[in-house]
Structures are given as structure tokens and as C-alpha cells.
PDB file of N, CA and C in Angstrom:
ATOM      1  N   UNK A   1    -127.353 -85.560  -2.359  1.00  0.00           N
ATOM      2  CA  UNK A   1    -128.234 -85.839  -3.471  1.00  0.00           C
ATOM      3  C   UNK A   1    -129.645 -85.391  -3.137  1.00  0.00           C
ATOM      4  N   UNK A   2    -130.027 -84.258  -3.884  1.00  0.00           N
ATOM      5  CA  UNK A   2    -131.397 -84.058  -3.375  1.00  0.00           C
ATOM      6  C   UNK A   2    -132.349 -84.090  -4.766  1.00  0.00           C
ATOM      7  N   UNK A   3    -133.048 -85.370  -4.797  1.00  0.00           N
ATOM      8  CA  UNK A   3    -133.571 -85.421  -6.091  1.00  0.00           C
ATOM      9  C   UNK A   3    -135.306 -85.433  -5.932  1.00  0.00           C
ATOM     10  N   UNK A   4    -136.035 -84.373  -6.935  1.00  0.00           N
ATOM     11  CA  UNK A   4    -137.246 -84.153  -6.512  1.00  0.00           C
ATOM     12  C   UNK A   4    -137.984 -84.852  -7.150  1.00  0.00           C
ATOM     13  N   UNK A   5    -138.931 -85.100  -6.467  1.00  0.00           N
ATOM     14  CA  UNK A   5    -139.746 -86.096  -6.573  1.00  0.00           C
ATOM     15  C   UNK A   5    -140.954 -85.406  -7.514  1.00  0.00           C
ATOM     16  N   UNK A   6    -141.527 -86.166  -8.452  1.00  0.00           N
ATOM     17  CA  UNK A   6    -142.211 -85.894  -9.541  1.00  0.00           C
ATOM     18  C   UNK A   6    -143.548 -86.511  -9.805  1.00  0.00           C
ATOM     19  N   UNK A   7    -144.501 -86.330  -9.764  1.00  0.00           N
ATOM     20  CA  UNK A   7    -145.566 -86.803  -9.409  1.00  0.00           C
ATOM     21  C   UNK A   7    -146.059 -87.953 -10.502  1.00  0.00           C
ATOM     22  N   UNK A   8    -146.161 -88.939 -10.974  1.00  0.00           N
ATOM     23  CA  UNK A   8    -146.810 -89.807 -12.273  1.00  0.00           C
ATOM     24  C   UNK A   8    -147.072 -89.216 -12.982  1.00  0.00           C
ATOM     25  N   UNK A   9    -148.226 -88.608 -13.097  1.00  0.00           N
ATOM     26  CA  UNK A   9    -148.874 -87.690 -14.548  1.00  0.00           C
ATOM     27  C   UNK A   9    -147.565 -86.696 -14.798  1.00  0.00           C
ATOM     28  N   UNK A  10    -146.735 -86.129 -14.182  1.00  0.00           N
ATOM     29  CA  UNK A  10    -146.122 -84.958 -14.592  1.00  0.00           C
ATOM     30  C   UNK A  10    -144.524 -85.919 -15.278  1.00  0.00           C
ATOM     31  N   UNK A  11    -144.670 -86.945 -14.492  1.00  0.00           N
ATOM     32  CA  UNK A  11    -143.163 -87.219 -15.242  1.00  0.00           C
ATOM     33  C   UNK A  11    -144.013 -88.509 -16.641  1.00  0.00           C
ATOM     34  N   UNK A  12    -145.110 -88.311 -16.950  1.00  0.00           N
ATOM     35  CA  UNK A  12    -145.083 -88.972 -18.204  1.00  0.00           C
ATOM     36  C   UNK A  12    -144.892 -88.101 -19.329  1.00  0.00           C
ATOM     37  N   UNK A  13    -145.096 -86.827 -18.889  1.00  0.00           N
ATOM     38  CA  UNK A  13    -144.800 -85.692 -20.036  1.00  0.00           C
ATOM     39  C   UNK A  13    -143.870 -85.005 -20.187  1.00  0.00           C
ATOM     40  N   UNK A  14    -142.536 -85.952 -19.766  1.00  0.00           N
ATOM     41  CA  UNK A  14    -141.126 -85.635 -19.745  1.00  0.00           C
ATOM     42  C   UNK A  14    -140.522 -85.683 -21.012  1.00  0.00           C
ATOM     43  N   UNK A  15    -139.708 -84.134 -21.889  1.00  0.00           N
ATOM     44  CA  UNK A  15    -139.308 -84.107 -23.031  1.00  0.00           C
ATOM     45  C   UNK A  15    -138.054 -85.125 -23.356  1.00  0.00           C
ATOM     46  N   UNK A  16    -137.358 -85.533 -22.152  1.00  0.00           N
ATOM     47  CA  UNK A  16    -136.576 -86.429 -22.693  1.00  0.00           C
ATOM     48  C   UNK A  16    -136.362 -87.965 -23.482  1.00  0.00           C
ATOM     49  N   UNK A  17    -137.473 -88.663 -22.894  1.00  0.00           N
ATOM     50  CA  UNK A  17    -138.096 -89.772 -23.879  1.00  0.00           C
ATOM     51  C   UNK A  17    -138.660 -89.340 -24.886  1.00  0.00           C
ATOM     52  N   UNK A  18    -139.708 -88.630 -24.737  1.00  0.00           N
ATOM     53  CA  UNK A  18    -140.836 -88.150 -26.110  1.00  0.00           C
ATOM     54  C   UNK A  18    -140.001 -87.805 -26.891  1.00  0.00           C
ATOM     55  N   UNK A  19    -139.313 -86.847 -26.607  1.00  0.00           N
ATOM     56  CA  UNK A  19    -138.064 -86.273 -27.869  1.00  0.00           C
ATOM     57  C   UNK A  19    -137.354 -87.160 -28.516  1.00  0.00           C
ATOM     58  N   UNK A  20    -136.862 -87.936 -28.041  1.00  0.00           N
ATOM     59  CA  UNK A  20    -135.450 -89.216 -28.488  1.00  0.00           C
ATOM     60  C   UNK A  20    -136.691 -90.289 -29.484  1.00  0.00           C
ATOM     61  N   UNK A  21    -138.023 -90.326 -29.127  1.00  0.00           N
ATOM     62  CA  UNK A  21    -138.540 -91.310 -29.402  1.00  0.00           C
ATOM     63  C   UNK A  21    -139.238 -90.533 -31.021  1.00  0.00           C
ATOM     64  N   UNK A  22    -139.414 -89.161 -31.077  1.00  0.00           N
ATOM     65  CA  UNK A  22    -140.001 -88.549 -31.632  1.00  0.00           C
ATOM     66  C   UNK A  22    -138.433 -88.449 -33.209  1.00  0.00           C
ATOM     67  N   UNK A  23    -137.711 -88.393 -32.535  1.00  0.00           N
ATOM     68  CA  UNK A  23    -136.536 -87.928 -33.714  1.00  0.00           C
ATOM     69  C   UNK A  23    -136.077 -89.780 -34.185  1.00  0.00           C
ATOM     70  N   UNK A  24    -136.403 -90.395 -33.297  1.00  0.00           N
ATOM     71  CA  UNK A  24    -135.936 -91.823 -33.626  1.00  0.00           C
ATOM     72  C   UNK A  24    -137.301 -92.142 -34.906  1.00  0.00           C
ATOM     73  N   UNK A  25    -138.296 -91.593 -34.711  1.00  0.00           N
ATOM     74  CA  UNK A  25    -139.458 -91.903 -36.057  1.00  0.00           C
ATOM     75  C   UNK A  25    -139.099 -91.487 -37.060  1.00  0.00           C
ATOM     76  N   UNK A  26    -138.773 -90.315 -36.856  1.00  0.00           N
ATOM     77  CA  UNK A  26    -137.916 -89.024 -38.258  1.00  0.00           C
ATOM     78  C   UNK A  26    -137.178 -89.576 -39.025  1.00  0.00           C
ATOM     79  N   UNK A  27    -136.186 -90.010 -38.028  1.00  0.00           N
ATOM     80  CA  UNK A  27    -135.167 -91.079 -38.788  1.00  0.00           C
ATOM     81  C   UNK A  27    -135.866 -92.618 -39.619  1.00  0.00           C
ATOM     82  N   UNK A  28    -136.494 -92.767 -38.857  1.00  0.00           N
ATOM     83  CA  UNK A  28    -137.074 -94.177 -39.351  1.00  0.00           C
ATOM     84  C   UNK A  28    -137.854 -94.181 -41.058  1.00  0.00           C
ATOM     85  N   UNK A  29    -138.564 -92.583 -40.869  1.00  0.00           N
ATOM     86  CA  UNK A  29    -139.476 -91.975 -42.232  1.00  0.00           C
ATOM     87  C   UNK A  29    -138.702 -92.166 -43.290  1.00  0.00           C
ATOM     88  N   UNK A  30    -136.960 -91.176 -42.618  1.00  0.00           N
ATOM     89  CA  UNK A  30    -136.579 -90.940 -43.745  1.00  0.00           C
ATOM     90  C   UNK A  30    -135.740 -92.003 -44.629  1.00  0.00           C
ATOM     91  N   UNK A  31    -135.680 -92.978 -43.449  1.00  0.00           N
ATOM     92  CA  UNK A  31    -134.694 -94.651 -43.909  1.00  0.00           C
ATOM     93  C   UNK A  31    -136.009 -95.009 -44.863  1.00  0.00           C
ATOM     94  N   UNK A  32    -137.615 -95.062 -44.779  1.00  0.00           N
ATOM     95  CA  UNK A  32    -138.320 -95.553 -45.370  1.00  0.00           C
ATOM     96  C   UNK A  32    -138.100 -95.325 -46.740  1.00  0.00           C
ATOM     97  N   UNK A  33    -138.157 -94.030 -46.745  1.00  0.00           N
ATOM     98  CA  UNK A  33    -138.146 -93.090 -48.089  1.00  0.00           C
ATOM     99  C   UNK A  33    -137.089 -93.099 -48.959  1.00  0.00           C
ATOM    100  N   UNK A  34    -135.748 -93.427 -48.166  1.00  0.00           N
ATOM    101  CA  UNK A  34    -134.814 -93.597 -49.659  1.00  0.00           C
ATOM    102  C   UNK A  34    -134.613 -94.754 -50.046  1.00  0.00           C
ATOM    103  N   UNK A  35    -135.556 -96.088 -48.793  1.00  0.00           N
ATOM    104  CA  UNK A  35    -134.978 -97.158 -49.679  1.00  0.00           C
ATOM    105  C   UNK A  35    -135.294 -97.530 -51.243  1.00  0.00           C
ATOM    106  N   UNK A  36    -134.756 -98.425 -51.620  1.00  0.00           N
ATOM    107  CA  UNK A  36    -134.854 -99.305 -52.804  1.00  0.00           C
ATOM    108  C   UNK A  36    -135.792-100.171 -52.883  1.00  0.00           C
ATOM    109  N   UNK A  37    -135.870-100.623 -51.653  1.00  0.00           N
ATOM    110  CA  UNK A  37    -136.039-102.619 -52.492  1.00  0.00           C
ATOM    111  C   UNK A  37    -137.917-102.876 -51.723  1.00  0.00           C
ATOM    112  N   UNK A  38    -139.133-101.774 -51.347  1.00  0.00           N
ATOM    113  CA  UNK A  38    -139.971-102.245 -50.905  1.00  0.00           C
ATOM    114  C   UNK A  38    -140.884-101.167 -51.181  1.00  0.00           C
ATOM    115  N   UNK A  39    -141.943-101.453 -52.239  1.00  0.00           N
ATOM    116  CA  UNK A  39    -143.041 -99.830 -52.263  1.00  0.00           C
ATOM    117  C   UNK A  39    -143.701 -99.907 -51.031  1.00  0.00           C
ATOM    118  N   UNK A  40    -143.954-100.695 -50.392  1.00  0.00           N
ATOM    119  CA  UNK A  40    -144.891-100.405 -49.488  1.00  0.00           C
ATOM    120  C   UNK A  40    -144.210 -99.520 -47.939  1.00  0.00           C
ATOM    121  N   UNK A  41    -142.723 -99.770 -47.826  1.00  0.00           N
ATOM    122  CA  UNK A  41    -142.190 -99.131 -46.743  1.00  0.00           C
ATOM    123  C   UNK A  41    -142.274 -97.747 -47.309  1.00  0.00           C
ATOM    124  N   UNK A  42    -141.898 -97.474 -49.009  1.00  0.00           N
ATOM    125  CA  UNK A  42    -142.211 -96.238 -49.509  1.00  0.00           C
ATOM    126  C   UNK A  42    -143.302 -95.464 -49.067  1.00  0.00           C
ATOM    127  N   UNK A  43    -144.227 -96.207 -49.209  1.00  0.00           N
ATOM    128  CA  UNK A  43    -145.742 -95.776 -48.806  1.00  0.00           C
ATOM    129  C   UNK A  43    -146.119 -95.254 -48.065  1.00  0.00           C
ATOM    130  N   UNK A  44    -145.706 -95.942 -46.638  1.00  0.00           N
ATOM    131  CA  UNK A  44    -145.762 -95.588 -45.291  1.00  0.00           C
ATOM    132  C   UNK A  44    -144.631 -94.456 -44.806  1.00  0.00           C
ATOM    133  N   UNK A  45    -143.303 -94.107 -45.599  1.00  0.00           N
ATOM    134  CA  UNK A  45    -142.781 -93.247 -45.348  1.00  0.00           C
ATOM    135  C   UNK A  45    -143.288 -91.827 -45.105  1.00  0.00           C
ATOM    136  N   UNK A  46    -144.216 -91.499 -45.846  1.00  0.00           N
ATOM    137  CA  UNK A  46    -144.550 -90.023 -45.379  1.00  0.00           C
ATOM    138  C   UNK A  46    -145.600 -89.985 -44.473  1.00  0.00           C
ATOM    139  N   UNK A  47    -146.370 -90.916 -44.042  1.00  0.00           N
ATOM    140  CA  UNK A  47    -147.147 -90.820 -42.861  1.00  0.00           C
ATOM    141  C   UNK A  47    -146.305 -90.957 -41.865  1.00  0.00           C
ATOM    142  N   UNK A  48    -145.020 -91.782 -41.707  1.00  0.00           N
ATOM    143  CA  UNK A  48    -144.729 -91.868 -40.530  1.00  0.00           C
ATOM    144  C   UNK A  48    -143.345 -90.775 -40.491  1.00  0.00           C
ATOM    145  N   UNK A  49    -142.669 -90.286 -41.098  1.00  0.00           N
ATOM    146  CA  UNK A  49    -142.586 -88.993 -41.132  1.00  0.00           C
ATOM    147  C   UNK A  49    -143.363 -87.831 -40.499  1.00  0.00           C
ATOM    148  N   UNK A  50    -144.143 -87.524 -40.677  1.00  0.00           N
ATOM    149  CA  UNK A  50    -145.281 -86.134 -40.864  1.00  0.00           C
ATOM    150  C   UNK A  50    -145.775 -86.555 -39.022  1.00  0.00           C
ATOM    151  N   UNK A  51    -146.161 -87.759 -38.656  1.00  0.00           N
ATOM    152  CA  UNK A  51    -146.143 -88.270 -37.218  1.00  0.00           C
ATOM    153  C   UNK A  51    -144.955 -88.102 -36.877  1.00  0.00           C
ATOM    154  N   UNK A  52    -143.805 -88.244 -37.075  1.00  0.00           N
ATOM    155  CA  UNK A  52    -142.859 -87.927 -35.895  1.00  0.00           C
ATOM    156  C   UNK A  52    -142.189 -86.908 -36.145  1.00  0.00           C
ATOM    157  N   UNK A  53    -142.436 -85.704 -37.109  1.00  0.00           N
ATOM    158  CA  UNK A  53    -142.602 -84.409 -37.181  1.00  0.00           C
ATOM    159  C   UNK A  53    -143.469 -84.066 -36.003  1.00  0.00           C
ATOM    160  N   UNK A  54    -144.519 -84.541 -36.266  1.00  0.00           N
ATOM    161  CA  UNK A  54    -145.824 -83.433 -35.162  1.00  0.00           C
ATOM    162  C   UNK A  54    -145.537 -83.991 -34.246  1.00  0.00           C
ATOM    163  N   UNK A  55    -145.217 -85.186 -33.765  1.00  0.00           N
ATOM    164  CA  UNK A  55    -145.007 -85.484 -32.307  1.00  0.00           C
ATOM    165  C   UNK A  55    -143.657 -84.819 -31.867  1.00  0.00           C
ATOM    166  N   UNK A  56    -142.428 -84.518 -32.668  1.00  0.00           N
ATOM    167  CA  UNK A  56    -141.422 -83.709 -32.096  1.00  0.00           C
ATOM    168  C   UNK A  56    -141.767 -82.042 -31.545  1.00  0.00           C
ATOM    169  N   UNK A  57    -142.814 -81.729 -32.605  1.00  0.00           N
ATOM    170  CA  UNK A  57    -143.074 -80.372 -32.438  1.00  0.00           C
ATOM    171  C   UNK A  57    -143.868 -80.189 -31.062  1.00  0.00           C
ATOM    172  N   UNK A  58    -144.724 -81.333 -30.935  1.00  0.00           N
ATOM    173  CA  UNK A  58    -145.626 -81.018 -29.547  1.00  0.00           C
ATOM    174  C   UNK A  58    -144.652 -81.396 -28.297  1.00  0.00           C
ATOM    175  N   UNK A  59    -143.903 -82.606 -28.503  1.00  0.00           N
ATOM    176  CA  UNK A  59    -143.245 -83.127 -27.269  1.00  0.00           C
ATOM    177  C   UNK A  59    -141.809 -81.665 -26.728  1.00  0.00           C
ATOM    178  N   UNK A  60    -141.586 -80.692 -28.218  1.00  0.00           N
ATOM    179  CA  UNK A  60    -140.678 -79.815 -27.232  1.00  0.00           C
ATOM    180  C   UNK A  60    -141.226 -78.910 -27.055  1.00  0.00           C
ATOM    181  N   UNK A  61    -142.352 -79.025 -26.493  1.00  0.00           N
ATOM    182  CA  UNK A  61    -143.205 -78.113 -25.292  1.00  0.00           C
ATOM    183  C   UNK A  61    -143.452 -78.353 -24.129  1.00  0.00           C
ATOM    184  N   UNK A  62    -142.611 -79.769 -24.345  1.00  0.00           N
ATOM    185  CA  UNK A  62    -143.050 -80.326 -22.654  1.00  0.00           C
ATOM    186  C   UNK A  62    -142.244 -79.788 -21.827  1.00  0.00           C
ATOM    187  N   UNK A  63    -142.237 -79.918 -20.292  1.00  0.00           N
ATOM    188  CA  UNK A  63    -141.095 -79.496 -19.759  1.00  0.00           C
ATOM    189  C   UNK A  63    -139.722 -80.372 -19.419  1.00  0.00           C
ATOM    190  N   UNK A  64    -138.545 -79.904 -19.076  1.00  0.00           N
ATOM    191  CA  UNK A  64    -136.880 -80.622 -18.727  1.00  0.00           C
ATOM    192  C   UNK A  64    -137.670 -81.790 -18.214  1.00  0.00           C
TER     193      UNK A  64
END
């Protein structure tokens, strides 16, 4: 097992959380947006959408 060691700052900008966390918002936008039963989750649907759009787009630039 030879596993390399990664310095703090470099493994906070690891695409594998940011990503999962970034598509888990996406999803969350778009549950906002078709519900029924609350204008105000309506409301907040496309801001928090459009945020975990841009945070997917920046986080898959990070590196493996």
C-alpha cells in the first residue's frame, strides 16, 4: 500500500467531495422547482440551482 500523502490545502480542493456536494444542490434546485405545495421553496429554487451549477463548473477543475 503506498498511499501519498497530500498536504491540507491541496486535499481541501479535492473534486471528489466538491463534485458529489455540487450535483447533490442541482438536485436539491430542481426538487425545489417542481414542487407543489410551497412558493417560497419555489423562490429559492433558481438561486440555489444557478449555485450548484457554478459550483459544479468550478469544482471540475479541481484535481482527482
Amino acid at each position: 500500500m503506498n498511499r501519498e500523502v497530500i498536504p491540507t490545502h491541496r486535499r481541501m480542493f479535492r473534486r471528489t467531495y466538491s463534485e458529489g456536494a455540487s450535483t447533490v444542490l442541482i438536485g436539491l434546485g430542481v426538487a425545489m422547482l417542481v414542487q407543489p405545495f410551497s412558493l417560497t421553496l419555489f423562490t429559492w429554487s433558481f438561486p440555489v440551482l444557478l449555485v450548484g451549477a457554478l459550483a459544479f463548473v468550478v469544482t471540475s477543475h479541481f484535481p482527482d
